[in-house]
N, C-alpha and C. Protein backbone atom coordinates (compact mmCIF):
# COMPACT_ATOMS: atom_id res chain seq x y z
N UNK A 1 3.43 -12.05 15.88
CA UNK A 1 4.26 -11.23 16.75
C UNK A 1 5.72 -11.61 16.54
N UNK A 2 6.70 -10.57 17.22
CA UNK A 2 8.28 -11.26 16.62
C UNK A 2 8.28 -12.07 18.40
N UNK A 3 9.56 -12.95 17.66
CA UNK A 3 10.08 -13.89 18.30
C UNK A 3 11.41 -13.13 18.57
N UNK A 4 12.29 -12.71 19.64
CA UNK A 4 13.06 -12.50 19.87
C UNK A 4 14.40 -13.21 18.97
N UNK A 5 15.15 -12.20 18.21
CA UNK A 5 16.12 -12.89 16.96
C UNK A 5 15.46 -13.20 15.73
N UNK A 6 14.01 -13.40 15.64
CA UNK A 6 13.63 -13.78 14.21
C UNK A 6 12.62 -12.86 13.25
N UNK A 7 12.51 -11.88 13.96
CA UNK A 7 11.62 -10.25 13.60
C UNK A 7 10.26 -10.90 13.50
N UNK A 8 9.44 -9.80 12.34
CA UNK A 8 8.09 -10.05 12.69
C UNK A 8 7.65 -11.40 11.47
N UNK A 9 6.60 -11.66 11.77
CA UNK A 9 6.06 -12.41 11.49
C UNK A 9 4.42 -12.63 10.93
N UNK A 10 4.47 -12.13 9.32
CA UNK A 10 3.44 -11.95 9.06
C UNK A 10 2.13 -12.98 9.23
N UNK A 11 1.19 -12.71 9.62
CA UNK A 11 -0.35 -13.61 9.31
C UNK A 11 -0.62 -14.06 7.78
N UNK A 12 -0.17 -15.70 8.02
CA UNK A 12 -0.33 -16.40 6.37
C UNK A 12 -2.01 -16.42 6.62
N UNK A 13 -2.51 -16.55 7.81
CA UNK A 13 -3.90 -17.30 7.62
C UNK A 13 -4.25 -18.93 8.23
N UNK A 14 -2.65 -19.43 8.15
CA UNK A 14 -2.78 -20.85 8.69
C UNK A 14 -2.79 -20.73 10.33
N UNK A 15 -2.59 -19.87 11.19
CA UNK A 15 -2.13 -19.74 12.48
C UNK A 15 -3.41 -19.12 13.29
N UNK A 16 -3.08 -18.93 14.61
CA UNK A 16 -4.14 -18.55 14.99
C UNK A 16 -4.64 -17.10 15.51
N UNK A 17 -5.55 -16.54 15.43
CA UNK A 17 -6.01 -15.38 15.19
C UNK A 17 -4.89 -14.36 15.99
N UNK A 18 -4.04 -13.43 15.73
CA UNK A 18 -3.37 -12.51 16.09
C UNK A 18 -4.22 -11.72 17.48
N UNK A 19 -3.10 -11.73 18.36
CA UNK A 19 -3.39 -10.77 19.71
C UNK A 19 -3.57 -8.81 19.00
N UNK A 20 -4.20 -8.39 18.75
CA UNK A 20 -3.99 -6.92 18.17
C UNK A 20 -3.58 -6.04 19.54
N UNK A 21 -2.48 -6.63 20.27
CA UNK A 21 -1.72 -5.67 21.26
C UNK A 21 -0.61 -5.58 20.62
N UNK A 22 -0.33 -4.19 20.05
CA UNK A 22 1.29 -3.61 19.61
C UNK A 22 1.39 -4.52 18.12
N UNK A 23 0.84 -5.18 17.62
CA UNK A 23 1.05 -5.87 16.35
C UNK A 23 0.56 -4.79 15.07
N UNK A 24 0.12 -3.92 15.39
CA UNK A 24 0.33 -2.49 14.54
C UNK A 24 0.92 -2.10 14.52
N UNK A 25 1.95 -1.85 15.45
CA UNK A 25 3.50 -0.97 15.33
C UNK A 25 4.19 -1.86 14.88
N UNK A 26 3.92 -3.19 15.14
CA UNK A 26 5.54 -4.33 14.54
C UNK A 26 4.74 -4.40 12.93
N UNK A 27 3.55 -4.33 12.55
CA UNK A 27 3.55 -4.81 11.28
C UNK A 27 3.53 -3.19 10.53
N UNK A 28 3.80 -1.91 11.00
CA UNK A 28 3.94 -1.07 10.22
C UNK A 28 5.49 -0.93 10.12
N UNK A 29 5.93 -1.00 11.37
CA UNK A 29 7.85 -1.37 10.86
C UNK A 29 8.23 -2.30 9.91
N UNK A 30 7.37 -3.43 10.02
CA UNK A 30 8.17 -4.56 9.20
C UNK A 30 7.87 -3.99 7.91
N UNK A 31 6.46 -3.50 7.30
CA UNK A 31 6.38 -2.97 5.82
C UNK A 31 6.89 -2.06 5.48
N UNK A 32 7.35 -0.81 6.33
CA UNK A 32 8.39 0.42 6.00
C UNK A 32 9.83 -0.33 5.95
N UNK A 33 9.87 -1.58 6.80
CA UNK A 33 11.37 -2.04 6.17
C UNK A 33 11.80 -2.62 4.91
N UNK A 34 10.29 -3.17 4.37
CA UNK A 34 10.04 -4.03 3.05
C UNK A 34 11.04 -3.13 2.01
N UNK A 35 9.96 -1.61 2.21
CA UNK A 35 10.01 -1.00 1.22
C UNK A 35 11.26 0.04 0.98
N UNK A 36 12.17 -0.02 2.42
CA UNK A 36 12.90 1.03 2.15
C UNK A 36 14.42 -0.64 1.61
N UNK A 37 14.33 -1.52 2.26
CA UNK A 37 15.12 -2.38 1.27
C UNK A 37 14.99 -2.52 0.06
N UNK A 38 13.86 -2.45 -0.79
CA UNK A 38 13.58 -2.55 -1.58
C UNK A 38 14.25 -1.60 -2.61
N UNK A 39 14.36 -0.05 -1.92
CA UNK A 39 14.72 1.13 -2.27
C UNK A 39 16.12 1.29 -2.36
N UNK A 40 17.12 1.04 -1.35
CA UNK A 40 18.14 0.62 -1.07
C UNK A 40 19.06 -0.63 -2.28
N UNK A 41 17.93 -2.04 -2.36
CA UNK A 41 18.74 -3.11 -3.41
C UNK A 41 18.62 -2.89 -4.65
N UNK A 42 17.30 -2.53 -5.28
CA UNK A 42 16.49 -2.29 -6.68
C UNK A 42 17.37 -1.41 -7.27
N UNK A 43 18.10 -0.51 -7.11
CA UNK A 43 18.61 0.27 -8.16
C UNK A 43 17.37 1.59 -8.58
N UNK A 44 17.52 1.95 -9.90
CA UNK A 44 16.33 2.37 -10.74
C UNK A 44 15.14 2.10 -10.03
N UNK A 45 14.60 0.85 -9.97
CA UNK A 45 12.89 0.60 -10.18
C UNK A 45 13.03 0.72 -8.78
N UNK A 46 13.69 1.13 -7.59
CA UNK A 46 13.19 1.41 -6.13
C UNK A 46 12.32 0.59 -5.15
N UNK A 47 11.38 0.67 -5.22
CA UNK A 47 10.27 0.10 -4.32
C UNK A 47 9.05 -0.28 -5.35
N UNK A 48 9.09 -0.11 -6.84
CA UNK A 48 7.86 -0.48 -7.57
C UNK A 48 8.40 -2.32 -7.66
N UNK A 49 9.40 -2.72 -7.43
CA UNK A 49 9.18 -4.11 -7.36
C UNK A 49 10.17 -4.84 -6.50
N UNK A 50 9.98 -6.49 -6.52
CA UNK A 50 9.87 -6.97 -5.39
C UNK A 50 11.63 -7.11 -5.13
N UNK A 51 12.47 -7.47 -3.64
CA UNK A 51 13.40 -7.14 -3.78
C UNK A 51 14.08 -8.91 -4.00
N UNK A 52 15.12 -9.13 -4.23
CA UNK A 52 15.52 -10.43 -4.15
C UNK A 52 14.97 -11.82 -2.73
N UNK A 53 15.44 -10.94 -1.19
CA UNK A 53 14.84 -11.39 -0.30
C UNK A 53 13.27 -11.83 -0.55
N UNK A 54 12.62 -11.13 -1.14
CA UNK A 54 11.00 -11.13 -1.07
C UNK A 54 10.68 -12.56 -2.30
N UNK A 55 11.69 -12.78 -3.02
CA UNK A 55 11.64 -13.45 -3.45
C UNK A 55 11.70 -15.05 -3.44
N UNK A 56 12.70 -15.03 -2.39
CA UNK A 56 13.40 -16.40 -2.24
C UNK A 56 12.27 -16.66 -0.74
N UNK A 57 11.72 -15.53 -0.52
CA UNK A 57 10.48 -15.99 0.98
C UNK A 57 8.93 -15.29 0.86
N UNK A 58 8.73 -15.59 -0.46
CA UNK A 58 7.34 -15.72 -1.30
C UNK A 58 6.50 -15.30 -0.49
N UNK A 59 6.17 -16.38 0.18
CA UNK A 59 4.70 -16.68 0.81
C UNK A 59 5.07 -15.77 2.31
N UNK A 60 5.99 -15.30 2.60
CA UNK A 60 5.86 -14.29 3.76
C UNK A 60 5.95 -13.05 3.42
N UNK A 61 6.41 -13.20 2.17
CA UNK A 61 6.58 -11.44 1.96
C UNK A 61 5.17 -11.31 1.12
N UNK A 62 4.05 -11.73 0.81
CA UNK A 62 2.77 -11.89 0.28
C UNK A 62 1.98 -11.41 1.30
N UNK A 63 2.26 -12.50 2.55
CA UNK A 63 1.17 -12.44 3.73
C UNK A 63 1.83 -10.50 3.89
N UNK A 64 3.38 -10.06 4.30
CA UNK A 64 3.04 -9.00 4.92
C UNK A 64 2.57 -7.97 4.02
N UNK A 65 2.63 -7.87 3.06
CA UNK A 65 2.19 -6.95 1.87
C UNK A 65 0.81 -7.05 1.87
N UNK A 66 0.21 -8.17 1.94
CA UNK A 66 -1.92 -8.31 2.49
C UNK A 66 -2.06 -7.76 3.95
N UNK A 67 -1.29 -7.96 5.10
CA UNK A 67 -1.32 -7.80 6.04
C UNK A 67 -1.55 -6.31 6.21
N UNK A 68 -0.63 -5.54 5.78
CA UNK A 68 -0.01 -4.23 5.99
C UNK A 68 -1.10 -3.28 5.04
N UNK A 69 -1.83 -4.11 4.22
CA UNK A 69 -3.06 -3.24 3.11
C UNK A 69 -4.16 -3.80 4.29
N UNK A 70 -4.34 -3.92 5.19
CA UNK A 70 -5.43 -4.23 5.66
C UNK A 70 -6.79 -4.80 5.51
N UNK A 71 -5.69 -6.30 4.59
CA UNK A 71 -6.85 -7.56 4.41
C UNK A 71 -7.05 -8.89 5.14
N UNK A 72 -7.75 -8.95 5.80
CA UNK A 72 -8.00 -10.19 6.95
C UNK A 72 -6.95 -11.30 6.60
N UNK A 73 -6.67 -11.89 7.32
CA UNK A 73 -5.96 -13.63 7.30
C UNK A 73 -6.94 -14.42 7.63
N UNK A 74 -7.51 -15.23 7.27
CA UNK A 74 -8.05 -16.23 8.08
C UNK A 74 -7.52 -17.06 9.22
N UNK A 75 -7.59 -17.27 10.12
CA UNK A 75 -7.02 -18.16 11.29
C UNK A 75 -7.73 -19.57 11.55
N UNK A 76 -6.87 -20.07 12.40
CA UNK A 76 -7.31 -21.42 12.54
C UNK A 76 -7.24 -21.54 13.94
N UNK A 77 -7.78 -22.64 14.86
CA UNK A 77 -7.73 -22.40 16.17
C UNK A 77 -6.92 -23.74 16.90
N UNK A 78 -6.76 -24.47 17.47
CA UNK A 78 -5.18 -25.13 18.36
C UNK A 78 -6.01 -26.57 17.64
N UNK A 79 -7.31 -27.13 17.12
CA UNK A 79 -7.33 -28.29 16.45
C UNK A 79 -6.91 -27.92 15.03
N UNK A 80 -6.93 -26.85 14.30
CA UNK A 80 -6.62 -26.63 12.89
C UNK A 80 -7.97 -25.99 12.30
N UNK A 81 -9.00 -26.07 12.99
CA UNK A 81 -10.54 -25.70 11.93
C UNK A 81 -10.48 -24.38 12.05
N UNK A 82 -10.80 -23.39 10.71
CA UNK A 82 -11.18 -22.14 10.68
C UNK A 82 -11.87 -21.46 11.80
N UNK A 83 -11.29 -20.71 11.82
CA UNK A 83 -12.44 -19.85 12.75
C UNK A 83 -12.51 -18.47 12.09
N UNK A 84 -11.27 -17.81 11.09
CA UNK A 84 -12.27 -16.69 11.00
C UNK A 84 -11.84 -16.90 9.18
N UNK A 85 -12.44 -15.76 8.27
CA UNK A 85 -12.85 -15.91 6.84
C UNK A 85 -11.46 -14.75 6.75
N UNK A 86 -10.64 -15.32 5.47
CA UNK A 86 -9.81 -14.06 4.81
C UNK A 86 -8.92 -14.95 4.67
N UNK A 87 -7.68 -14.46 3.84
CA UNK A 87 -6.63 -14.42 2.99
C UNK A 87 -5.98 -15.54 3.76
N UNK A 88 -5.44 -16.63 2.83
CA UNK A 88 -4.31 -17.60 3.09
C UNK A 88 -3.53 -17.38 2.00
N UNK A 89 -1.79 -17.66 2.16
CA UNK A 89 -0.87 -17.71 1.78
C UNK A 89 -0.09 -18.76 1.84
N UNK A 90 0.46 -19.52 0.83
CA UNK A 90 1.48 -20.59 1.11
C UNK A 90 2.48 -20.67 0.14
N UNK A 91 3.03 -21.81 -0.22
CA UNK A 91 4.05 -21.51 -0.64
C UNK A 91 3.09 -22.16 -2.43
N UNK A 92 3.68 -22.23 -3.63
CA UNK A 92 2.68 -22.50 -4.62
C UNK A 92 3.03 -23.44 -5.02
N UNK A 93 2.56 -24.25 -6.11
CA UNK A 93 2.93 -25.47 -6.44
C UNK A 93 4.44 -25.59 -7.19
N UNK A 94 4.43 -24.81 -7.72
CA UNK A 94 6.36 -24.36 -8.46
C UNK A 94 7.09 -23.66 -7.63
N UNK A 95 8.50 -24.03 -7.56
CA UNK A 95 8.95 -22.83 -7.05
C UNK A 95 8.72 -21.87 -7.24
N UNK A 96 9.15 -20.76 -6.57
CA UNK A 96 9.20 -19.15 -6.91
C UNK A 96 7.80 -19.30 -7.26
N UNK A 97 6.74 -19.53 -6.68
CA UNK A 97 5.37 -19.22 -6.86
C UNK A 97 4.79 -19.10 -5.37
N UNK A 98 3.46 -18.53 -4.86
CA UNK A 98 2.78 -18.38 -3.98
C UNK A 98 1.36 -18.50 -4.56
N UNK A 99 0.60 -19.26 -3.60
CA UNK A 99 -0.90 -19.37 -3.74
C UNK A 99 -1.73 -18.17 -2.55
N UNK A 100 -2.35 -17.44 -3.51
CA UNK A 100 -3.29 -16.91 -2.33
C UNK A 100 -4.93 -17.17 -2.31
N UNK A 101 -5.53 -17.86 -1.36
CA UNK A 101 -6.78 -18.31 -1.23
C UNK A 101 -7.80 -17.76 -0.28
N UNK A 102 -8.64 -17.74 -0.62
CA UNK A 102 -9.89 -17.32 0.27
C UNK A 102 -10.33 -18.24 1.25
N UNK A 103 -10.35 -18.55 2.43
CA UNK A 103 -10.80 -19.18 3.05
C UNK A 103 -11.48 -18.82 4.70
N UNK A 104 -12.39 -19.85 5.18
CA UNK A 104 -13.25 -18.79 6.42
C UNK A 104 -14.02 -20.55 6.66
N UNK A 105 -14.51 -20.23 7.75
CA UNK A 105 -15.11 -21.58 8.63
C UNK A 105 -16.37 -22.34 7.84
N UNK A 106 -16.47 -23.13 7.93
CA UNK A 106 -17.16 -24.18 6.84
C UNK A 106 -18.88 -23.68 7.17
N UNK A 107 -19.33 -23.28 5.90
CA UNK A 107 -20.17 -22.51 5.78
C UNK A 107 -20.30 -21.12 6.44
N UNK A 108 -19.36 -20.32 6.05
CA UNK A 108 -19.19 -19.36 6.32
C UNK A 108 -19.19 -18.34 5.27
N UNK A 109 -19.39 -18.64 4.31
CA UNK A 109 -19.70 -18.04 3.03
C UNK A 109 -18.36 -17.62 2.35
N UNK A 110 -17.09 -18.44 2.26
CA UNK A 110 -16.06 -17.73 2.28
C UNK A 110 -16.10 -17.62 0.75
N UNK A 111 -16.57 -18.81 0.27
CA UNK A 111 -17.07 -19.36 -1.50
C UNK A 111 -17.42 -17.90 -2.11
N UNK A 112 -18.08 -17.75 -1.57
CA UNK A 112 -18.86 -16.58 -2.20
C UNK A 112 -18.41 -15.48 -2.22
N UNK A 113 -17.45 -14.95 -1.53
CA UNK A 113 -16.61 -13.61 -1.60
C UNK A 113 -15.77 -14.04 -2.33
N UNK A 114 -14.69 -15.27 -2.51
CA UNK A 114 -13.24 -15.29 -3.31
C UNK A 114 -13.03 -14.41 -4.28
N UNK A 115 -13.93 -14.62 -5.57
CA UNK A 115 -13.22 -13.84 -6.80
C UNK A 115 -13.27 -12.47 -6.41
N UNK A 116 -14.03 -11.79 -5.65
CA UNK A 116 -13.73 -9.75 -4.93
C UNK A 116 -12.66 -9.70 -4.38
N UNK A 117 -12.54 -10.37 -3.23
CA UNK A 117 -11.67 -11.04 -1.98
C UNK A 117 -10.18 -10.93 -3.04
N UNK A 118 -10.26 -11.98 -3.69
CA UNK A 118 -8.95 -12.31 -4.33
C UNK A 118 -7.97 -11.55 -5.37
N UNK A 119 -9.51 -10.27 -5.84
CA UNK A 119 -9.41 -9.56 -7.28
C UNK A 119 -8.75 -8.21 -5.96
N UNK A 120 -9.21 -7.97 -4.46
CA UNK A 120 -8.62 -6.90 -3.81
C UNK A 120 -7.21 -7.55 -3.80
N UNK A 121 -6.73 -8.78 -3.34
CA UNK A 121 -5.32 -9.28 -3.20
C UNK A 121 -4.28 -8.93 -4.28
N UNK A 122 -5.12 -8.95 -5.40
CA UNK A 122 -4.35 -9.03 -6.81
C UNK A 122 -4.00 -7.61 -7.04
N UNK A 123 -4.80 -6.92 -6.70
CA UNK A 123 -4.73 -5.00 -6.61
C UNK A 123 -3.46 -4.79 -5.74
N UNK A 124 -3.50 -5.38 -4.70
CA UNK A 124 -2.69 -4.76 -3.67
C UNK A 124 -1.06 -4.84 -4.24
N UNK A 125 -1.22 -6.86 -4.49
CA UNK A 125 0.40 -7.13 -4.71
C UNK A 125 1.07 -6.36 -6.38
N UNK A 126 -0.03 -6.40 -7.45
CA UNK A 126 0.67 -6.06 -8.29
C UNK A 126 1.07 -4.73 -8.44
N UNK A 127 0.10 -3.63 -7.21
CA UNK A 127 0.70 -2.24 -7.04
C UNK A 127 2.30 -2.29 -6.21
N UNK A 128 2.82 -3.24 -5.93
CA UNK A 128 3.66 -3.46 -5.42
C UNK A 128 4.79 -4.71 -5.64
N UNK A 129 3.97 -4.75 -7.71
CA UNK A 129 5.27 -5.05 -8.49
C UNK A 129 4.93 -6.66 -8.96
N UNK A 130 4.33 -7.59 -8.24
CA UNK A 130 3.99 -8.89 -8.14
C UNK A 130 3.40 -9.16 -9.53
N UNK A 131 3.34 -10.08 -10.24
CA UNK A 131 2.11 -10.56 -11.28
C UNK A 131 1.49 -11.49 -10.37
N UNK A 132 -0.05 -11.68 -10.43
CA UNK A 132 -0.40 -12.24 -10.31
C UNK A 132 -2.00 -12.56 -11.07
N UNK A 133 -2.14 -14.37 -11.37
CA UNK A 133 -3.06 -14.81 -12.00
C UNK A 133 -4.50 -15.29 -11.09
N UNK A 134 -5.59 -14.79 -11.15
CA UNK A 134 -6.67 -16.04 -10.80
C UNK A 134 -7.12 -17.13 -11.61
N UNK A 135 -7.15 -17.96 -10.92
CA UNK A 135 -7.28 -19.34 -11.30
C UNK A 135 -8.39 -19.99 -10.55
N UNK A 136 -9.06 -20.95 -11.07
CA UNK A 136 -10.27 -21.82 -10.96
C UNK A 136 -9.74 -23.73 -10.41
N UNK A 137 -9.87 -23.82 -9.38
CA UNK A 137 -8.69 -24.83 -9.25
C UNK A 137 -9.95 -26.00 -8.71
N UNK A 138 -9.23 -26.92 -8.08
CA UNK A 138 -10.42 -27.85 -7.79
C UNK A 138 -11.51 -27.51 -6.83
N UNK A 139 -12.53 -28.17 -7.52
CA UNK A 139 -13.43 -27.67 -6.35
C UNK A 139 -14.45 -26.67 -6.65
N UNK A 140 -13.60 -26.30 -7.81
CA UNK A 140 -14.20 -24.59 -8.84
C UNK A 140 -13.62 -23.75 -7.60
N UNK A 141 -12.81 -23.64 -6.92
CA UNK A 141 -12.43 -23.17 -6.00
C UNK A 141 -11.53 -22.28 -7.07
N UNK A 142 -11.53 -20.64 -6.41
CA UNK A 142 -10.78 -19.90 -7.20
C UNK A 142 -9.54 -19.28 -6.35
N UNK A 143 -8.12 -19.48 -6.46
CA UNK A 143 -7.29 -19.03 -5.95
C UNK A 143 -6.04 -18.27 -6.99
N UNK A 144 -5.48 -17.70 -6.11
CA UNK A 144 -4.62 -16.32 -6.60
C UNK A 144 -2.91 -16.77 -6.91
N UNK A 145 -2.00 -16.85 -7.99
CA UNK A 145 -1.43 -17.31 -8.42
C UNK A 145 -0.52 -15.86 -8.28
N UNK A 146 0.96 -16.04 -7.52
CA UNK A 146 1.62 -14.90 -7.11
C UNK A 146 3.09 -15.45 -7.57
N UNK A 147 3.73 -14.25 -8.68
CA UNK A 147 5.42 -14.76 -9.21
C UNK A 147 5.83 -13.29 -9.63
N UNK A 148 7.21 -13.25 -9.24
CA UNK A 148 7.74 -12.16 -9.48
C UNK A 148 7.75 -11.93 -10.88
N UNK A 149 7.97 -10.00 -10.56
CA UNK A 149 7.62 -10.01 -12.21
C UNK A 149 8.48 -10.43 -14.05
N UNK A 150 9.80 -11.18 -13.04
CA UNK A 150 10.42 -11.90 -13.80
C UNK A 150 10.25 -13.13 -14.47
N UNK A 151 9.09 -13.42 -13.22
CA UNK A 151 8.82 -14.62 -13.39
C UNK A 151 9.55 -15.47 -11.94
N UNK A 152 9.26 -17.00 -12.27
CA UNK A 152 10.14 -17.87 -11.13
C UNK A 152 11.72 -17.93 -11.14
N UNK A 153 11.65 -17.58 -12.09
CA UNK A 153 13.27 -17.94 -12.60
C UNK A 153 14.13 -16.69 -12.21
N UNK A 154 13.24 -15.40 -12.21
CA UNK A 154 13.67 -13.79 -12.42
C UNK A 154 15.19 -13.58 -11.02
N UNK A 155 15.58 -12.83 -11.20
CA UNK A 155 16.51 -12.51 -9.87
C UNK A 155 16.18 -12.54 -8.70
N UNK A 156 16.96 -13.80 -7.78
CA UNK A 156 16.54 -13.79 -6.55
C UNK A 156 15.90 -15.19 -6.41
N UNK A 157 15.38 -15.28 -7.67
CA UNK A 157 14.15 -16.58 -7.86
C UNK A 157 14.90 -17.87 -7.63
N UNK A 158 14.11 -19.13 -7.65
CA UNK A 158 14.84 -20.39 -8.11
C UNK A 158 15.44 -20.30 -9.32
N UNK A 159 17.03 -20.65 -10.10
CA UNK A 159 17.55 -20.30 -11.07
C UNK A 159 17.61 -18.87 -11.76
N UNK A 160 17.29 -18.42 -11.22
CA UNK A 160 17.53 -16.51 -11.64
C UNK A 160 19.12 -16.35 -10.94
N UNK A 161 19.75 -15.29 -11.08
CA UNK A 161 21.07 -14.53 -10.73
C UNK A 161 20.41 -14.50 -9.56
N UNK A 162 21.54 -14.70 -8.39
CA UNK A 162 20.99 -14.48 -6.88
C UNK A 162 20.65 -15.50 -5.91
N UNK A 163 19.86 -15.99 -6.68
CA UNK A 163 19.07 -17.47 -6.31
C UNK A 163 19.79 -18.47 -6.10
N UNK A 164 18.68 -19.21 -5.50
CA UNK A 164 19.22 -20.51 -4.80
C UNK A 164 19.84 -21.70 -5.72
């Protein structure tokens, strides 16, 4: 939900399960704002890719782009343990990278959906400009590898024009 001064606030998955009062109208504003900035900074390529902002705040502009395609977050509850199965977002091991993972309450079968789960994530962001890789990480655990399509470095990025 927004915080008064700090707008909305997409579901990474680490937090706890969203109130669904009015969080449809704030998360369909916040993605019509994605995209008409996008339209507005991009020049030429418009809204087919990501804008500088989306860049330098990865892992939130990921969650609202999953959010807004209507793919679960997983949540966690006030000790930290899962309670429900779907999409986590964080920040990735490199800069200018994002991890997206499958995760859901311990034995909850979350294992077993990832590579569908992760292969819908990968659909969503790269229709909306992102590369992204699956990867087999520890654990045989398979998670979703998210970088602009410049790359980390690209505009906006860590060391790209723009950037930090």
């Amino acid at each position: 939900m927004a915080v008064p001064g700090q707008g909305f606030e997409p579901a990474t998955g680490d937090g706890p399960a969203a109130a669904p009062d009015g969080r449809q109208a704030e998360l369909r504003t916040a993605y019509e704002g994605l995209l008409q900035i996008r339209r507005l900074v991009n020049g030429p390529a418009g809204a087919a890719v990501p804008a500088p902002w989306e860049v330098r705040q990865l892992p939130r502009a990921v969650a609202l782009a999953l959010e807004a395609a209507g793919i679960a977050a997983s949540a966690v509850d006030e000790e930290g343990r899962r309670t429900r199965t779907g999409y986590r977002v964080a920040a990735g091991a490199e800069p200018g990278r994002a991890e997206v993972t499958w995760v859901g309450p311990a034995g909850g079968g979350a294992a077993g959906e990832e590579q569908e789960r992760l292969t819908a994530c990968a659909a969503v962001l790269e229709g909306l400009g992102w590369v992204c890789l699956l990867y087999r990480g520890p654990r045989r655990r398979r998670f979703l590898e998210v970088e602009p399509p410049d790359g980390p470095g690209g505009p906006g990025g860590p060391g790209g024009p723009g950037g930090p």
